[in-house]
PDB file of N, CA and C in Angstrom:
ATOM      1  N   UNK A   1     -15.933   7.980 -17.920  1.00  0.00           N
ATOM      2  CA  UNK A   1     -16.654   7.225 -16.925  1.00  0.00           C
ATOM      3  C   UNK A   1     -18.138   7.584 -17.034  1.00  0.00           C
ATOM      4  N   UNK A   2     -18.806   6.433 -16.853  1.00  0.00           N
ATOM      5  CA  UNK A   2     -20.480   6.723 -16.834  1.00  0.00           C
ATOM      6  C   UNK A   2     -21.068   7.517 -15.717  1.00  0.00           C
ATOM      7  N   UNK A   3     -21.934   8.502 -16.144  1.00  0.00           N
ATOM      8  CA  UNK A   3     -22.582   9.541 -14.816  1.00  0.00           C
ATOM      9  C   UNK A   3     -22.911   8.458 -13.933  1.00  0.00           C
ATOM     10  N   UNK A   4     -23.116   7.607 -14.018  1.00  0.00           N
ATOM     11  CA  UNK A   4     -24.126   6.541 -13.148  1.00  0.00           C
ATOM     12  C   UNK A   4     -23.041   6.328 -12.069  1.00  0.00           C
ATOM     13  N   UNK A   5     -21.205   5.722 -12.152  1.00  0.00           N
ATOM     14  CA  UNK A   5     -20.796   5.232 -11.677  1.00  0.00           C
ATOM     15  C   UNK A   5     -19.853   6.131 -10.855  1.00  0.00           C
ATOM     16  N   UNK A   6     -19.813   7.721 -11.764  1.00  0.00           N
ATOM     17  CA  UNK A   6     -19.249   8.497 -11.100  1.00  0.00           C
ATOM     18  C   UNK A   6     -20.337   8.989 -10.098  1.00  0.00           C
ATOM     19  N   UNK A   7     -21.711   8.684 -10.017  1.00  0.00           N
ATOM     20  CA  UNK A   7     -22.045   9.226  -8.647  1.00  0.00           C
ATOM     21  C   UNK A   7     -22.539   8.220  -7.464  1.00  0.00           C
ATOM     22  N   UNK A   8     -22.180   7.087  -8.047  1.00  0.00           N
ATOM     23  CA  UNK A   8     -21.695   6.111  -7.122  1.00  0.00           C
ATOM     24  C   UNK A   8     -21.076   6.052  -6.313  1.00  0.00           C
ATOM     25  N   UNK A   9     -19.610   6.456  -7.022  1.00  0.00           N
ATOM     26  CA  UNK A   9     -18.299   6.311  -5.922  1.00  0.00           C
ATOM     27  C   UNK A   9     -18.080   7.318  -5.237  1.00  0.00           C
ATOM     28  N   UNK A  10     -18.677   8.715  -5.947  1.00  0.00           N
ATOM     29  CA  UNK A  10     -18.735  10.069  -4.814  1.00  0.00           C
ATOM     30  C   UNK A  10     -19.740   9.915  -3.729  1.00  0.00           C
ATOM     31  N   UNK A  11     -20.926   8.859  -3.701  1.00  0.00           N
ATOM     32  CA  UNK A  11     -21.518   8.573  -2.421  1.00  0.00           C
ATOM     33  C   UNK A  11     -21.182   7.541  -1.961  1.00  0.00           C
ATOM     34  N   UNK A  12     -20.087   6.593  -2.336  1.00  0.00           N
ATOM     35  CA  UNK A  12     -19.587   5.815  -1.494  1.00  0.00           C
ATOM     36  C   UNK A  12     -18.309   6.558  -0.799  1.00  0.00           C
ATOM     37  N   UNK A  13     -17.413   7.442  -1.405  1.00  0.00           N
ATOM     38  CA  UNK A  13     -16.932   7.937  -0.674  1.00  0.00           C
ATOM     39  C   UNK A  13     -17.289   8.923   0.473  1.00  0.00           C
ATOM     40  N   UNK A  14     -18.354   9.304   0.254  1.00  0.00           N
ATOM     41  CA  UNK A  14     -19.154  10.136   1.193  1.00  0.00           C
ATOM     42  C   UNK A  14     -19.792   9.372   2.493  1.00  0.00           C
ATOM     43  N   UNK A  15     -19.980   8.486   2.160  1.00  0.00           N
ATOM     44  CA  UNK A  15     -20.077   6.852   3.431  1.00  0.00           C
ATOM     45  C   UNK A  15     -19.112   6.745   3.779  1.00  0.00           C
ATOM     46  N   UNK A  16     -17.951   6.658   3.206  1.00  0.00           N
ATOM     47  CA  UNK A  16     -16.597   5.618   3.841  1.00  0.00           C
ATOM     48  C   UNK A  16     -16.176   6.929   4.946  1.00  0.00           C
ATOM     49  N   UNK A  17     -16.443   8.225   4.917  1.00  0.00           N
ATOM     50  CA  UNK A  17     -15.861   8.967   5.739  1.00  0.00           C
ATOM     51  C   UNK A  17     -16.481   8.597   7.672  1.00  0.00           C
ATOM     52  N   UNK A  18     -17.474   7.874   7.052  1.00  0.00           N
ATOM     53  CA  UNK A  18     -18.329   7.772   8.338  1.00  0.00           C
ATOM     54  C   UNK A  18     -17.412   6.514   9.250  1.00  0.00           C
ATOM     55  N   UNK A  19     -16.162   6.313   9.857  1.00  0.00           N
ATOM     56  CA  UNK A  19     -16.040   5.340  10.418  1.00  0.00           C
ATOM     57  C   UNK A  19     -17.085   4.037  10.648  1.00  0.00           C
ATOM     58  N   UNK A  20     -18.399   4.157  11.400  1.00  0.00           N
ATOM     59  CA  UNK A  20     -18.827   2.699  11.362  1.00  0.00           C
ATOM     60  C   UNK A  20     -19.083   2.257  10.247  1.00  0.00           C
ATOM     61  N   UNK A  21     -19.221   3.331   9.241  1.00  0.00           N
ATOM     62  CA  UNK A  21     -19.451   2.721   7.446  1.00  0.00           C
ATOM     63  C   UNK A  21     -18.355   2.000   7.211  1.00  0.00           C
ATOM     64  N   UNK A  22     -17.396   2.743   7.221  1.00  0.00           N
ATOM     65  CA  UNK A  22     -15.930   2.275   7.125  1.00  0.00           C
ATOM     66  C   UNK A  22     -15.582   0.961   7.371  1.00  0.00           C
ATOM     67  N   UNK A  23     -15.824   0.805   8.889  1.00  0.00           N
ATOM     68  CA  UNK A  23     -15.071  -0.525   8.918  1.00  0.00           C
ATOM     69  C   UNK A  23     -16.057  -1.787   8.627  1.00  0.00           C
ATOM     70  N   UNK A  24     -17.437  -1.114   8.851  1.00  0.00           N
ATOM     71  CA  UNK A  24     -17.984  -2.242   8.022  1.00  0.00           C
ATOM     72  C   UNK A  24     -17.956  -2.746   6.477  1.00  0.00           C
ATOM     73  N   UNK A  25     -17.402  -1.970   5.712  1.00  0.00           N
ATOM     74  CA  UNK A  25     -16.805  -2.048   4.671  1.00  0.00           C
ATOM     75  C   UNK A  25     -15.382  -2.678   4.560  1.00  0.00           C
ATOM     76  N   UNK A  26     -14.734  -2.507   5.320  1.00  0.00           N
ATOM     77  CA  UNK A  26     -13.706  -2.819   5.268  1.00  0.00           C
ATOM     78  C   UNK A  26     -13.704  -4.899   5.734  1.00  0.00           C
ATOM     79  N   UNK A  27     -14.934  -4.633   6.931  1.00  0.00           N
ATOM     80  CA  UNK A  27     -14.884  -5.876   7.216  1.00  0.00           C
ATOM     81  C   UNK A  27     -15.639  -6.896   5.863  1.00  0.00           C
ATOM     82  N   UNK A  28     -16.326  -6.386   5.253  1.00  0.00           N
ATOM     83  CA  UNK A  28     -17.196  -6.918   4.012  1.00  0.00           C
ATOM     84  C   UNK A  28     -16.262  -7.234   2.769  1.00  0.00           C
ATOM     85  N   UNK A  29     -15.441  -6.196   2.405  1.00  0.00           N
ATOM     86  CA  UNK A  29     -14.189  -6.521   1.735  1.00  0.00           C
ATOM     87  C   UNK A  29     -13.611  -7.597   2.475  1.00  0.00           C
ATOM     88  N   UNK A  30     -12.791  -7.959   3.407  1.00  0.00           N
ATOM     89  CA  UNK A  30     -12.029  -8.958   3.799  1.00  0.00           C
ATOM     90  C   UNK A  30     -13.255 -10.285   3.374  1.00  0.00           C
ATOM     91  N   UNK A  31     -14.464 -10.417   4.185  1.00  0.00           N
ATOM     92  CA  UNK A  31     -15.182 -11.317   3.631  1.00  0.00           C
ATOM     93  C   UNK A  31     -15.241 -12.314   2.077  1.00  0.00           C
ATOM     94  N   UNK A  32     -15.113 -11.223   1.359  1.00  0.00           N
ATOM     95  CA  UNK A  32     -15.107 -11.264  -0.154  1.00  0.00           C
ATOM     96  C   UNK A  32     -14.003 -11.386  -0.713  1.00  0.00           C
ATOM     97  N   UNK A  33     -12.949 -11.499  -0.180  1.00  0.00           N
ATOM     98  CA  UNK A  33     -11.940 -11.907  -0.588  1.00  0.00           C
ATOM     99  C   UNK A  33     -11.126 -10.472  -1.074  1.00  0.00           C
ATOM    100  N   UNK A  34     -11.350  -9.631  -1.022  1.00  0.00           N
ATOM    101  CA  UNK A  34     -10.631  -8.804  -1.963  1.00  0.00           C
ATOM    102  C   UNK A  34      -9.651  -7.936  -0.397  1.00  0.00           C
ATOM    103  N   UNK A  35      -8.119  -7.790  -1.309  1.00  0.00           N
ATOM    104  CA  UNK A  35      -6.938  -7.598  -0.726  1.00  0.00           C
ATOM    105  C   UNK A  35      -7.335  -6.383   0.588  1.00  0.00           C
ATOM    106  N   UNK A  36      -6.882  -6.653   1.859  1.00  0.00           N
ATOM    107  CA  UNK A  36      -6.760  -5.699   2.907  1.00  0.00           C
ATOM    108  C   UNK A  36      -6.600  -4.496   2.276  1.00  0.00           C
ATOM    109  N   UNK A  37      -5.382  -4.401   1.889  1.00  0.00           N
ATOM    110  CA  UNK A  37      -4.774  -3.039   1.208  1.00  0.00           C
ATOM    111  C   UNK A  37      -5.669  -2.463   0.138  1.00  0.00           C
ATOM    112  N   UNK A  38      -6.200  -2.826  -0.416  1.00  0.00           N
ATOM    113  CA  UNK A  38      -6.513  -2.473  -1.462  1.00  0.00           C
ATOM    114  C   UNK A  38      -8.225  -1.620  -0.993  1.00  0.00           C
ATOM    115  N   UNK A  39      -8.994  -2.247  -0.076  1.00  0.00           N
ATOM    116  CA  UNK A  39      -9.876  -2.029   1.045  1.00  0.00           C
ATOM    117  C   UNK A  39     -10.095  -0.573   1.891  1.00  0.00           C
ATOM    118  N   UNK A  40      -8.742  -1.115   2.486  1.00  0.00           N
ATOM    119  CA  UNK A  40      -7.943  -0.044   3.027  1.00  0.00           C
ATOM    120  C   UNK A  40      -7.754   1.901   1.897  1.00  0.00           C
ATOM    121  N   UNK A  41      -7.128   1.020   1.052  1.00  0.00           N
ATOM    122  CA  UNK A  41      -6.326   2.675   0.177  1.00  0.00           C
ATOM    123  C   UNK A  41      -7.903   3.488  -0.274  1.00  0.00           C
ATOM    124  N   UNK A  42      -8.730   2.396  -0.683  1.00  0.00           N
ATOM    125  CA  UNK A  42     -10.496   3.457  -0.806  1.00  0.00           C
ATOM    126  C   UNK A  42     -11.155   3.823   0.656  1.00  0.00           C
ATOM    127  N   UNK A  43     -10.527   3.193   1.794  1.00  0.00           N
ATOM    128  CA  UNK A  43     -11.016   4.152   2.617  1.00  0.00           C
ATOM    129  C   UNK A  43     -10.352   5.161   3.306  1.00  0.00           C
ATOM    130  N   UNK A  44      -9.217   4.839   3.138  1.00  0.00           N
ATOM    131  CA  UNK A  44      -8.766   5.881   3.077  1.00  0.00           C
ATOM    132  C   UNK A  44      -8.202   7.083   2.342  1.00  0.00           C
ATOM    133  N   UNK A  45      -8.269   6.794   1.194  1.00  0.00           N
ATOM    134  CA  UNK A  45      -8.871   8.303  -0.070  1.00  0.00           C
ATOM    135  C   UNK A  45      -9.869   8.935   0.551  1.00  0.00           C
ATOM    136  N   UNK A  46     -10.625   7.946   0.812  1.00  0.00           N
ATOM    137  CA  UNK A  46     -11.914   8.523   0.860  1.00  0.00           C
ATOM    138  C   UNK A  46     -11.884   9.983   2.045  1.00  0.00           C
ATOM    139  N   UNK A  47     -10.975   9.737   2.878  1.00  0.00           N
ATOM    140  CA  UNK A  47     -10.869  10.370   4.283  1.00  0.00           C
ATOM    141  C   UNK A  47      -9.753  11.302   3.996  1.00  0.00           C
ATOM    142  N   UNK A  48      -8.726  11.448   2.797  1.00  0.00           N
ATOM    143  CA  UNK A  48      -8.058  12.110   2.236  1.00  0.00           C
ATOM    144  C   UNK A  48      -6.503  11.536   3.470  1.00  0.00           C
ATOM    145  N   UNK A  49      -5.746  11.071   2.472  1.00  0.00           N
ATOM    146  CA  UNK A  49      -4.311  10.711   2.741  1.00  0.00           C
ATOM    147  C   UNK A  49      -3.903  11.334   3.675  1.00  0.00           C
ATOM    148  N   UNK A  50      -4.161  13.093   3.441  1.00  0.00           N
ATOM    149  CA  UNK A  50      -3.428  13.862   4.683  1.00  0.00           C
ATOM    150  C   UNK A  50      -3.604  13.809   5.931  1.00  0.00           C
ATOM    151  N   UNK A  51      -5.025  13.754   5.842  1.00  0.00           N
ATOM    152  CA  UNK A  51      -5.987  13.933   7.057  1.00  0.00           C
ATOM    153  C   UNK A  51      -5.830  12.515   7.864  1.00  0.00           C
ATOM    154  N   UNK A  52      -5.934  11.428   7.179  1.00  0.00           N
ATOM    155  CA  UNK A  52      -5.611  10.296   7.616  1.00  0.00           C
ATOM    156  C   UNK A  52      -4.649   9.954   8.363  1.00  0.00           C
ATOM    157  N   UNK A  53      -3.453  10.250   7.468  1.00  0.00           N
ATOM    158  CA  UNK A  53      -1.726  10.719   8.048  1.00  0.00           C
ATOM    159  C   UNK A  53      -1.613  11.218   9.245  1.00  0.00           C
ATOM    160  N   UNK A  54      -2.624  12.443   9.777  1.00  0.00           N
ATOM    161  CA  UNK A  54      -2.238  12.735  10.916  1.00  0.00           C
ATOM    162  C   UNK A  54      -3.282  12.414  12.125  1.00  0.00           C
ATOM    163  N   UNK A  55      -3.888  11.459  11.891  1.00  0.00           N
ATOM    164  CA  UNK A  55      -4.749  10.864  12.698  1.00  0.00           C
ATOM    165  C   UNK A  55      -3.869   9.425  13.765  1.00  0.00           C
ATOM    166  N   UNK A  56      -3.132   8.999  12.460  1.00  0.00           N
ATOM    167  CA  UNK A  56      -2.449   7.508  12.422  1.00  0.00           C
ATOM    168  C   UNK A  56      -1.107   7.924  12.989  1.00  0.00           C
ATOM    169  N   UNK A  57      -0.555   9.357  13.300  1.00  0.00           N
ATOM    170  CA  UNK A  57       0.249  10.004  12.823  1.00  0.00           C
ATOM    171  C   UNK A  57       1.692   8.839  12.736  1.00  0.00           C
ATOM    172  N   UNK A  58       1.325   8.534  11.175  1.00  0.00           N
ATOM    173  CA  UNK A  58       2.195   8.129   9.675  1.00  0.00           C
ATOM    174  C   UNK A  58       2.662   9.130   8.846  1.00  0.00           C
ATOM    175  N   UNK A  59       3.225   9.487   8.543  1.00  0.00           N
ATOM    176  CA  UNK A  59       3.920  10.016   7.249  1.00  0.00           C
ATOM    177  C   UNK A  59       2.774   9.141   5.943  1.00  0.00           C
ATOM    178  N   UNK A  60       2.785  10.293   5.063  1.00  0.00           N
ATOM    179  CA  UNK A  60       1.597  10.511   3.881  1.00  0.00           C
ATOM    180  C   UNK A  60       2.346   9.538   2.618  1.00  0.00           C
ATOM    181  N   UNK A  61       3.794   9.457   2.792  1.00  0.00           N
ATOM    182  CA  UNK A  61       4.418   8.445   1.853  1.00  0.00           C
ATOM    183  C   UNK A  61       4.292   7.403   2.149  1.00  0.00           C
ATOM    184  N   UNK A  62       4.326   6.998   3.586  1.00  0.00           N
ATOM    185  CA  UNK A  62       4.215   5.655   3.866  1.00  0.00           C
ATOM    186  C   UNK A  62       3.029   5.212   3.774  1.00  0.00           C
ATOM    187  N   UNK A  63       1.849   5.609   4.016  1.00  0.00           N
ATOM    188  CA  UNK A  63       0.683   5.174   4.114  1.00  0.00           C
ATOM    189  C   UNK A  63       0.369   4.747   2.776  1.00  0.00           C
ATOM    190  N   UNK A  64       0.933   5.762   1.477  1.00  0.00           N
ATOM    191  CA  UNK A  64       0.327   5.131  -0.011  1.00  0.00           C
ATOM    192  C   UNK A  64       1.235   4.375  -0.287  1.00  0.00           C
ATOM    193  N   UNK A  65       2.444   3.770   0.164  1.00  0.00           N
ATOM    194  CA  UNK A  65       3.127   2.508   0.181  1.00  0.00           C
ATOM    195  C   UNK A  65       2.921   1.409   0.558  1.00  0.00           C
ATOM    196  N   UNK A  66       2.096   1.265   1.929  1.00  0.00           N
ATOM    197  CA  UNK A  66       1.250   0.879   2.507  1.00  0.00           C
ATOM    198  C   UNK A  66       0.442  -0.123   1.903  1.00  0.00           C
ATOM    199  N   UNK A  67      -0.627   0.707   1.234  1.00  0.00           N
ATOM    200  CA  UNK A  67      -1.824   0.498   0.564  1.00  0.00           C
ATOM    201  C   UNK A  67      -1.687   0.024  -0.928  1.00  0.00           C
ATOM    202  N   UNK A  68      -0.005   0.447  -1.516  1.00  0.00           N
ATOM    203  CA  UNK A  68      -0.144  -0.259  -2.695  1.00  0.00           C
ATOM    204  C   UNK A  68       0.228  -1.358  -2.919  1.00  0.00           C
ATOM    205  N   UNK A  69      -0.486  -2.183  -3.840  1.00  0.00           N
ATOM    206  CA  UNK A  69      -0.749  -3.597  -4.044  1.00  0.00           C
ATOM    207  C   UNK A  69       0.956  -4.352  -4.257  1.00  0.00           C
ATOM    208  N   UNK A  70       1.702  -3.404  -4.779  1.00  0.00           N
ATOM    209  CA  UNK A  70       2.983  -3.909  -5.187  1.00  0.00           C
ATOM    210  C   UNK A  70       3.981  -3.893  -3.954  1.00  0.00           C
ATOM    211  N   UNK A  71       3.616  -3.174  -2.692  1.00  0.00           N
ATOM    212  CA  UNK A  71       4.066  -3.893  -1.634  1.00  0.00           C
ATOM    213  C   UNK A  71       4.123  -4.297  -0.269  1.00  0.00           C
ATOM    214  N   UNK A  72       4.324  -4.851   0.244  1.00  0.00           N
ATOM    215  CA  UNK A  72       3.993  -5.935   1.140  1.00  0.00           C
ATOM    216  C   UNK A  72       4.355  -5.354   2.763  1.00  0.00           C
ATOM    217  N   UNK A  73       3.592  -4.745   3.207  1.00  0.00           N
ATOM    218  CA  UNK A  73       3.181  -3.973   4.183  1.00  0.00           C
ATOM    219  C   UNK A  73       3.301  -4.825   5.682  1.00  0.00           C
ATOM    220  N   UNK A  74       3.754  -4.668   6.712  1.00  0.00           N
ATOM    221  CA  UNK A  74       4.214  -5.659   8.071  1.00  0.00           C
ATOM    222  C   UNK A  74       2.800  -5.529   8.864  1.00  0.00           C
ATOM    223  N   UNK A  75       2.638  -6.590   9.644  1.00  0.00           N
ATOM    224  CA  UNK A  75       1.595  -6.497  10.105  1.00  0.00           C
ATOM    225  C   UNK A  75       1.430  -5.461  11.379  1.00  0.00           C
ATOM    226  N   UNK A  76       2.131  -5.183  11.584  1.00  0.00           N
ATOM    227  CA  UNK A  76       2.173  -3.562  12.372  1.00  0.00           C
ATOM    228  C   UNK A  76       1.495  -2.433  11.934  1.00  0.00           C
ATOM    229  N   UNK A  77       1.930  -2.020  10.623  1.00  0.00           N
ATOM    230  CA  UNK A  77       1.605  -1.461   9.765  1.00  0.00           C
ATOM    231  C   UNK A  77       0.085  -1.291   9.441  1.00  0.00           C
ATOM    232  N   UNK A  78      -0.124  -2.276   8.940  1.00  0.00           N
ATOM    233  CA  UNK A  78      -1.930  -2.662   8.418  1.00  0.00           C
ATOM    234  C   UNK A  78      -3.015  -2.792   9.468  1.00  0.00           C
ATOM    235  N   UNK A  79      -1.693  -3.020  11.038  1.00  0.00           N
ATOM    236  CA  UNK A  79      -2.735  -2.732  12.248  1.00  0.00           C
ATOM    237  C   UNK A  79      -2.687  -1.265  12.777  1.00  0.00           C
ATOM    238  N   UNK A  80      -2.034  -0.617  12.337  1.00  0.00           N
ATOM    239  CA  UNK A  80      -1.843   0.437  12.790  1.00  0.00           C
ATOM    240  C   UNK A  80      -2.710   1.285  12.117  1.00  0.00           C
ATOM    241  N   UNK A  81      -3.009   0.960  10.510  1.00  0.00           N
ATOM    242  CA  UNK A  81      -3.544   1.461   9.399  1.00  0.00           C
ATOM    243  C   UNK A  81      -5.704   1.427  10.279  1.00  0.00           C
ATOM    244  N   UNK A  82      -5.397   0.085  10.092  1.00  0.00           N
ATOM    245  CA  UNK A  82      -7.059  -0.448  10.876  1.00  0.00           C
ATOM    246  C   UNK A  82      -7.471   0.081  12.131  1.00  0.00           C
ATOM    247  N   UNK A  83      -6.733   0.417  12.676  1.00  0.00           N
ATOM    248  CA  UNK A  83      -6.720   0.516  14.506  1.00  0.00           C
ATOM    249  C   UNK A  83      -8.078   2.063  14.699  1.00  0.00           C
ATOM    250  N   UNK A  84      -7.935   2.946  13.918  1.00  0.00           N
ATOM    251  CA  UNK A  84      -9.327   3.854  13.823  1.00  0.00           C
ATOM    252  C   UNK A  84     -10.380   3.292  13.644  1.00  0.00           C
ATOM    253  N   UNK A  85     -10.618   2.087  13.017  1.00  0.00           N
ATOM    254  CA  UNK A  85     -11.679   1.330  13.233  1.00  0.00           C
ATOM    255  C   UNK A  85     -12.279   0.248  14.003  1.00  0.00           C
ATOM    256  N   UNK A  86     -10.516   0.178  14.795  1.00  0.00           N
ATOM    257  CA  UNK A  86     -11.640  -0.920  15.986  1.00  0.00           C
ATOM    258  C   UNK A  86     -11.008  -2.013  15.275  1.00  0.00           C
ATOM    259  N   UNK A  87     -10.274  -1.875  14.597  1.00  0.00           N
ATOM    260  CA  UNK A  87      -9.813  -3.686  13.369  1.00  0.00           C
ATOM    261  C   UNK A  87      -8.361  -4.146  13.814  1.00  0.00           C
ATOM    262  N   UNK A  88      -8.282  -4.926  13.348  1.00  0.00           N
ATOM    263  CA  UNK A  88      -6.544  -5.431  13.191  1.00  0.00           C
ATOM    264  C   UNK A  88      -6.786  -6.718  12.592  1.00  0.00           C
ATOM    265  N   UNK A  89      -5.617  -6.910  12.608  1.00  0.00           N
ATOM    266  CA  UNK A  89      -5.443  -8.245  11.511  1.00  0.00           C
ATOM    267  C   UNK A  89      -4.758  -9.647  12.731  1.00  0.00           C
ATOM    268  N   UNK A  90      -5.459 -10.665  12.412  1.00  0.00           N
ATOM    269  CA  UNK A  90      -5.538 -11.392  13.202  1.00  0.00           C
ATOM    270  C   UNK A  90      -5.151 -12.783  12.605  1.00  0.00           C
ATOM    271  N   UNK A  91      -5.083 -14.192  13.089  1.00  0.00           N
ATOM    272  CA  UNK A  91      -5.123 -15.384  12.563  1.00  0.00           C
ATOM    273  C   UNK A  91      -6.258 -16.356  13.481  1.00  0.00           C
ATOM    274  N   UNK A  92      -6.758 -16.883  12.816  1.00  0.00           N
ATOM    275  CA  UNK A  92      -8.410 -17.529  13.368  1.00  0.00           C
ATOM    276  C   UNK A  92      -7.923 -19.118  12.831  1.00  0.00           C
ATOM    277  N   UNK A  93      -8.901 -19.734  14.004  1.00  0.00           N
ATOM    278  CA  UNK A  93      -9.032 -21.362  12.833  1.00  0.00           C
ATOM    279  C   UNK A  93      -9.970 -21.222  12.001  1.00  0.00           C
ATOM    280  N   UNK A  94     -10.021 -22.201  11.410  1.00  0.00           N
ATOM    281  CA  UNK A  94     -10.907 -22.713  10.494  1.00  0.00           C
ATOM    282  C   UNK A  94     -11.630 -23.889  11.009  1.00  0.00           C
ATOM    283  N   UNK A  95     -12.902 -23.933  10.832  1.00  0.00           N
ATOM    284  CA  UNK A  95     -13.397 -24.913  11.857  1.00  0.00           C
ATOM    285  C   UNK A  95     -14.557 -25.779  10.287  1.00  0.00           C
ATOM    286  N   UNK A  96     -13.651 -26.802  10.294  1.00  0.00           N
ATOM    287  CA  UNK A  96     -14.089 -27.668   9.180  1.00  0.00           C
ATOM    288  C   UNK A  96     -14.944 -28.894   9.656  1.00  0.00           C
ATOM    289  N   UNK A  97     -15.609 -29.209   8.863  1.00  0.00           N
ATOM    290  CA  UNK A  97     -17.194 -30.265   9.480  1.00  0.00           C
ATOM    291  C   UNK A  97     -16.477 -31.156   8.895  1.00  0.00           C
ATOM    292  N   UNK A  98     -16.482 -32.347  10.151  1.00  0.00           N
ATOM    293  CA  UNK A  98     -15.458 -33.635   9.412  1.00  0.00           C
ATOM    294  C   UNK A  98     -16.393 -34.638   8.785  1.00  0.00           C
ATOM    295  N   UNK A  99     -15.827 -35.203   8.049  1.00  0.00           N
ATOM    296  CA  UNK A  99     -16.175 -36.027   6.806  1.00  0.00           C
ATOM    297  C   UNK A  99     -16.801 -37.522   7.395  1.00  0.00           C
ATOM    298  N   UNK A 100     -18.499 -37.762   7.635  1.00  0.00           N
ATOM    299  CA  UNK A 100     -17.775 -39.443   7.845  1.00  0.00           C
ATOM    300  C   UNK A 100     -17.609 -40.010   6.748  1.00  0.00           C
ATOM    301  N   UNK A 101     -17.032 -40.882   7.186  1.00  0.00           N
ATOM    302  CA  UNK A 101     -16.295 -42.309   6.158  1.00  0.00           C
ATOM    303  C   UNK A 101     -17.999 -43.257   6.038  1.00  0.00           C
ATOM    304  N   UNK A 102     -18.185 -43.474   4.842  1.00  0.00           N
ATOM    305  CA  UNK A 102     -19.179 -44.896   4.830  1.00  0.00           C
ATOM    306  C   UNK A 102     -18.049 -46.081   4.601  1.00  0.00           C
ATOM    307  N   UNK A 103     -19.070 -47.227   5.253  1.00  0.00           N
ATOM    308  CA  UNK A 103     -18.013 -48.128   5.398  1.00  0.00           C
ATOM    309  C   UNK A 103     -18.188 -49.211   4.262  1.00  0.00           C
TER     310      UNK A 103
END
């Protein structure tokens, strides 16, 4: 790995420990499309699995089950995961600008 990128991610992990960093990250990821979980498992590395575990108090297996991409986590779960930050997972409209018709 390049020095450049390894001291990147050791000061992004050094941010993500900061909760309001956190979930604003977390909320910026969802923005961008990229997977909850996946969001999620770097911020919480970042905060170390264990430590996390007994915050959420989850079990340390479940949480990296959780977070991995291969499976499919209940929405309990991923709110329970978010809930230190003030987050949860929600369903919103979509508020689409209607089309006029020319005639």
């Amino acid at each position: 790995m390049a020095r450049r990128s390894k001291d990147w991610n050791e000061g992004l992990s050094q941010d993500l420990q900061n909760p309001e960093f956190a979930r604003e990250f977390l909320l910026a990821a969802m923005e961008e499309g990229i997977p909850v979980q996946a969001a999620l498992g770097k911020v919480i590395r970042s905060f170390g699995v264990s430590e996390f575990s007994k915050a959420v108090k989850m079990a340390s297996p479940n949480i990296l089950r959780a977070i991995n991409l291969r499976h499919n986590p209940t929405q309990d779960t991923l709110n329970r995961l978010l809930k230190p930050f003030g987050l949860r997972i929600t369903v919103a409209p979509i508020h689409q600008v209607k089309k006029k018709r020319s005639a």
